[in-house]
N, C-alpha and C. Protein backbone atom coordinates (compact mmCIF):
# COMPACT_ATOMS: atom_id res chain seq x y z
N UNK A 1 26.86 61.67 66.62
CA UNK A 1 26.16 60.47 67.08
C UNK A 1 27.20 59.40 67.35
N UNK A 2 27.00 58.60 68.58
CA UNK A 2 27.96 57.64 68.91
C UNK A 2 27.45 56.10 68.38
N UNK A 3 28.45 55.58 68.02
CA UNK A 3 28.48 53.93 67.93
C UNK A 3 28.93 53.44 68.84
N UNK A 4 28.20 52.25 69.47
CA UNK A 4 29.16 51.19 69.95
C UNK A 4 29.81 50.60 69.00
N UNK A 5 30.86 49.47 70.02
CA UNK A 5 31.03 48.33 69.05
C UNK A 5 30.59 47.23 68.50
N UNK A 6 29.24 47.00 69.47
CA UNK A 6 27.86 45.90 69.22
C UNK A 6 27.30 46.33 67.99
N UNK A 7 27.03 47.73 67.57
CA UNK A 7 26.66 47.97 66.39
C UNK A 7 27.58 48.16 65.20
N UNK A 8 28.49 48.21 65.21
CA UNK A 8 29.35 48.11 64.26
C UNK A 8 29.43 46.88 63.92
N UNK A 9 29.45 45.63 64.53
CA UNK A 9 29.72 44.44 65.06
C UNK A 9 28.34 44.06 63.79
N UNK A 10 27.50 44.47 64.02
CA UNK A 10 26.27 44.11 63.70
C UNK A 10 26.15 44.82 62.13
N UNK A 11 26.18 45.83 61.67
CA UNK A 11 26.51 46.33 60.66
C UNK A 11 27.23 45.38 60.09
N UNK A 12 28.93 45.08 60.61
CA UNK A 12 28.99 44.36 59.47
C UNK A 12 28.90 42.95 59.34
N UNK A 13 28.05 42.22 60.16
CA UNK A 13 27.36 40.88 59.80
C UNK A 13 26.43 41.19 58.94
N UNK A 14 25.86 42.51 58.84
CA UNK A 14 24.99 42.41 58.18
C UNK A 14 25.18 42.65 56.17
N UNK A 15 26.52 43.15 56.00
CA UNK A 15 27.13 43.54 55.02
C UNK A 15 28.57 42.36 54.07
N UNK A 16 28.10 41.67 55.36
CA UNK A 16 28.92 40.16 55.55
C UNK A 16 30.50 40.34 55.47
N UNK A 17 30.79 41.41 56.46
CA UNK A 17 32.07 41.89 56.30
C UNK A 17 32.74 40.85 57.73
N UNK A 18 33.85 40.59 57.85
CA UNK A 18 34.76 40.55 59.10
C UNK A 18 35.72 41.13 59.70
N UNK A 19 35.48 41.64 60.20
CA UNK A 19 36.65 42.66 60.61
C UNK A 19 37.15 42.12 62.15
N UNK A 20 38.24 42.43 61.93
CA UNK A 20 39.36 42.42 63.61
C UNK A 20 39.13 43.99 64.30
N UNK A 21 39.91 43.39 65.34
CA UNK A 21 39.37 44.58 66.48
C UNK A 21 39.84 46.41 65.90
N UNK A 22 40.90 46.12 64.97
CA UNK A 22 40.92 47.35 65.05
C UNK A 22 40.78 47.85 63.43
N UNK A 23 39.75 47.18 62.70
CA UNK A 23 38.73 47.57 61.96
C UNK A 23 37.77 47.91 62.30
N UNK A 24 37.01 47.28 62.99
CA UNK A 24 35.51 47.69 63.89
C UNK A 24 36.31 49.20 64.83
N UNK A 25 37.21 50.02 65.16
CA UNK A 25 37.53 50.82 65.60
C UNK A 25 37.50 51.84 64.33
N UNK A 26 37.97 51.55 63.58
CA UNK A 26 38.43 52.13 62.34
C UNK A 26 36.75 52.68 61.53
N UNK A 27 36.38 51.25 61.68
CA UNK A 27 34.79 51.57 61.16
C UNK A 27 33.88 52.19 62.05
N UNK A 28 34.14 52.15 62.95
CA UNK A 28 33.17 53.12 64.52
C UNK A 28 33.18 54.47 64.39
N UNK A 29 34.98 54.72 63.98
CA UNK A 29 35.43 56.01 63.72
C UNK A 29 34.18 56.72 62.22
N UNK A 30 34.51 56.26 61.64
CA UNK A 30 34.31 56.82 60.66
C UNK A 30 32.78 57.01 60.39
N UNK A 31 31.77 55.67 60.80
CA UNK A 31 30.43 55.73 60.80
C UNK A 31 29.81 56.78 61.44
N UNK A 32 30.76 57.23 62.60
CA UNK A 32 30.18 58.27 63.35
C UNK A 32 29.97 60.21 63.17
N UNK A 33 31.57 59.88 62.05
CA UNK A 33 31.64 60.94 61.07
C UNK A 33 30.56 61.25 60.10
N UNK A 34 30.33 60.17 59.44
CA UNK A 34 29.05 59.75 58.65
C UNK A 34 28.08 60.41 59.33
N UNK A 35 27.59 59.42 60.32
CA UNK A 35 26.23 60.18 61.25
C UNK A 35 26.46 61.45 61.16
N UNK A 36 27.44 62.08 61.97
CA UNK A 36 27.62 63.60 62.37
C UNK A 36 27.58 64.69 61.30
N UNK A 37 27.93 64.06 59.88
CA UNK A 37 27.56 64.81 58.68
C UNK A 37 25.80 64.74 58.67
N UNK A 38 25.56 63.82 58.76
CA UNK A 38 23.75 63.63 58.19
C UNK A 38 23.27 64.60 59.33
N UNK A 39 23.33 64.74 60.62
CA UNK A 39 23.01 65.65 61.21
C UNK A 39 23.15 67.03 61.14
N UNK A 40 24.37 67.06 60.79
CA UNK A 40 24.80 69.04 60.07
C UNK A 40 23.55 69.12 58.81
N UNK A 41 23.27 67.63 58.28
CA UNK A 41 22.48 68.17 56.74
C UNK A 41 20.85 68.17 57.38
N UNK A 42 20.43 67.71 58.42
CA UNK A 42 19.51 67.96 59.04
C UNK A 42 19.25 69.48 59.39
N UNK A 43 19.65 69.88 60.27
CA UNK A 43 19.61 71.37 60.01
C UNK A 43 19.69 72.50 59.13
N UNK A 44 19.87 71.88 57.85
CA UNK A 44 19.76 73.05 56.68
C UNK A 44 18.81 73.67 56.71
N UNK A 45 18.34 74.98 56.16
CA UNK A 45 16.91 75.44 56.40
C UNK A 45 16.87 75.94 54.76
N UNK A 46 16.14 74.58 54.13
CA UNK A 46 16.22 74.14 53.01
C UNK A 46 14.32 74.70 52.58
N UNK A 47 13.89 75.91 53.20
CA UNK A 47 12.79 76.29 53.25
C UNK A 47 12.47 77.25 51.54
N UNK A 48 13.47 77.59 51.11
CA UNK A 48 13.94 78.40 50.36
C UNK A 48 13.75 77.66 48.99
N UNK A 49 14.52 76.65 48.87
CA UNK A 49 14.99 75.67 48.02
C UNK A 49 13.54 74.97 47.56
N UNK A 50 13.71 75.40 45.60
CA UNK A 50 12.67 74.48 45.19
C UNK A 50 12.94 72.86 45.16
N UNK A 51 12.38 72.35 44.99
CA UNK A 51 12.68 70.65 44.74
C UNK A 51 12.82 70.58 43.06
N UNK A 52 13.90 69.36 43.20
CA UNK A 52 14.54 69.27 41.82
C UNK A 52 15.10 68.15 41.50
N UNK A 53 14.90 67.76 40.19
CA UNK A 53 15.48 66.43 40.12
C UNK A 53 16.92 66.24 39.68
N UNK A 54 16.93 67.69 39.05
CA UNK A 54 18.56 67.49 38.28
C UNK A 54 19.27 68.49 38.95
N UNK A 55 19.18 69.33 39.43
CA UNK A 55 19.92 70.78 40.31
C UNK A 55 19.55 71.55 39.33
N UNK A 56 19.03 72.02 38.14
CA UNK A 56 19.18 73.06 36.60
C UNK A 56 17.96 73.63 36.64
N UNK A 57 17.28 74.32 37.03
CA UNK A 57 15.78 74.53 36.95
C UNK A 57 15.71 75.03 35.62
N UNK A 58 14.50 74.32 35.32
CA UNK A 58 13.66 74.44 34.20
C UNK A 58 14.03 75.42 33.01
N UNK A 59 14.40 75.28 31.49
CA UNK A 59 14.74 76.15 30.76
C UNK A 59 15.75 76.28 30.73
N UNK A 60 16.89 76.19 31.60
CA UNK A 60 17.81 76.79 31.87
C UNK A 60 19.32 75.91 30.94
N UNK A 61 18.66 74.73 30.94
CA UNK A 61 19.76 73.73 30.53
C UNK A 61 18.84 72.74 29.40
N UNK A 62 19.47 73.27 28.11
CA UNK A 62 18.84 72.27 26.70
C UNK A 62 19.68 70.83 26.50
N UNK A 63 18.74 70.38 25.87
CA UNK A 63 19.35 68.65 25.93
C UNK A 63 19.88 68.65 24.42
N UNK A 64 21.03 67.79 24.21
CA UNK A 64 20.97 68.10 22.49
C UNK A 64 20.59 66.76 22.12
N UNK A 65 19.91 66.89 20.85
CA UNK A 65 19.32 65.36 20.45
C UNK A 65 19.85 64.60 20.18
N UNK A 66 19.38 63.01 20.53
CA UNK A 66 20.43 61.96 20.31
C UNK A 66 20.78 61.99 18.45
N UNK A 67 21.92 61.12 18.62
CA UNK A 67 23.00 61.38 17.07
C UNK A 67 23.24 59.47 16.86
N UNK A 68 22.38 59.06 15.75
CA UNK A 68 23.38 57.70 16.07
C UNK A 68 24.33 58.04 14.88
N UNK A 69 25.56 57.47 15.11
CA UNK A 69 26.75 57.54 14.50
C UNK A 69 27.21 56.14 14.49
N UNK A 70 28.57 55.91 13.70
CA UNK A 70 29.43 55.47 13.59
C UNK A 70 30.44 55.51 14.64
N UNK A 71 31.21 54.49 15.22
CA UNK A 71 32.19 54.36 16.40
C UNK A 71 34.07 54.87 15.80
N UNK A 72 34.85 55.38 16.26
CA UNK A 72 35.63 55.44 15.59
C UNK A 72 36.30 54.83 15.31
N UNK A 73 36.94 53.98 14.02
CA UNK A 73 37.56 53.04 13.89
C UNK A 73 38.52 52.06 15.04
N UNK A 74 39.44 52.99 16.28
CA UNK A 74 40.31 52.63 17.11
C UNK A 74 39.19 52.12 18.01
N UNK A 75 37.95 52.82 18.30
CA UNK A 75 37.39 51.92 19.24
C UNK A 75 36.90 50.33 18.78
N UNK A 76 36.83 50.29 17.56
CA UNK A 76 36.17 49.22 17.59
C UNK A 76 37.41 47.85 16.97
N UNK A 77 38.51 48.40 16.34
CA UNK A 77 39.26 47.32 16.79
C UNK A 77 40.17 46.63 17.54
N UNK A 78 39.38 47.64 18.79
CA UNK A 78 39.83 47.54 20.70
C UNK A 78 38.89 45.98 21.23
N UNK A 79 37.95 46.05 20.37
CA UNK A 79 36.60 45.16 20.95
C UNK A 79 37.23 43.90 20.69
N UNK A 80 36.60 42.98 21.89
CA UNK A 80 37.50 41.38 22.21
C UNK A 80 36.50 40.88 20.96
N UNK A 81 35.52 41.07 20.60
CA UNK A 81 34.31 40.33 19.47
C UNK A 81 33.44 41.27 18.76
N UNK A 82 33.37 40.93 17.42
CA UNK A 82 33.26 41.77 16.31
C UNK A 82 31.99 40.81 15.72
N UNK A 83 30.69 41.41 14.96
CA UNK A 83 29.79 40.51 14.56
C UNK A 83 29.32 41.80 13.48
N UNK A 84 29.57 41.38 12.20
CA UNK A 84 29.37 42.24 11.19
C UNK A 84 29.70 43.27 10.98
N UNK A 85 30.77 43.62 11.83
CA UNK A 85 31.32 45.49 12.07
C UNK A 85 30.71 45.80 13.41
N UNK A 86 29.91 45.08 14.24
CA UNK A 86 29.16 45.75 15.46
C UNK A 86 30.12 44.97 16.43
N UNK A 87 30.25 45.83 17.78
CA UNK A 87 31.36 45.06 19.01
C UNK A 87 29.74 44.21 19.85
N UNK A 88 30.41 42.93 20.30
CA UNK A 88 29.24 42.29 20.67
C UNK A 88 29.89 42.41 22.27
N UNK A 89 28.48 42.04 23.17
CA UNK A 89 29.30 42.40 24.57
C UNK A 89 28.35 41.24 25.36
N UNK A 90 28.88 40.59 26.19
CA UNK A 90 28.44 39.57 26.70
C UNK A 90 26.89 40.12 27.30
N UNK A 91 26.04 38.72 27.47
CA UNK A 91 24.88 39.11 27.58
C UNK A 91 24.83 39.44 29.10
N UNK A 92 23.88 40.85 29.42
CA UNK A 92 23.61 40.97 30.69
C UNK A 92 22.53 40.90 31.55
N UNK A 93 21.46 40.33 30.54
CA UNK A 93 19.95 39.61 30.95
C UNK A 93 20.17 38.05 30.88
N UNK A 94 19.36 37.18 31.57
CA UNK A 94 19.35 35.93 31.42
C UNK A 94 18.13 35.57 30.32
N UNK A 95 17.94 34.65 29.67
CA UNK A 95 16.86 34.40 28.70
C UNK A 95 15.80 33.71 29.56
């Protein structure tokens, strides 16, 4: 599949990239590689193939049960902040 350079152009305003002329070449190149793969994966004749969420069908692969443990000493006096023996880690929800 071909790109112009209007769409590349456009891609990456839309990704809020800037590129010079011979990035948008660079990126034309390669998007088109991209495309030309998704098309080879279009034609698979994937008629065969059950659907799956993990690739392992069923039975085949056991989970082992979670273990809470103890950290090993070196990891935890790696940690920038320590709160009773536990490594505290900056918050990544807002309140």
């Amino acid at each position: 599949m071909s790109l112009d350079k209007k769409e590349v152009l456009k891609l990456a305003n839309l990704a809020k990239l800037q590129l010079d002329s011979d990035e948008v070449e660079q990126y034309q190149h390669q998007l088109e590689e991209v495309l030309d793969y998704v098309d080879q994966l279009k034609d698979l004749n994937l008629a065969t193939i059950e659907p799956s969420l993990s690739g392992v069908k069923a039975g085949e692969h056991q989970l082992r049960s979670d273990q809470v443990g103890v950290s090993q000493p070196k990891v935890i006096d790696q940690a920038a902040e320590l709160n009773d023996g536990l490594m505290v880690s900056p918050a990544v929800f807002k309140k």
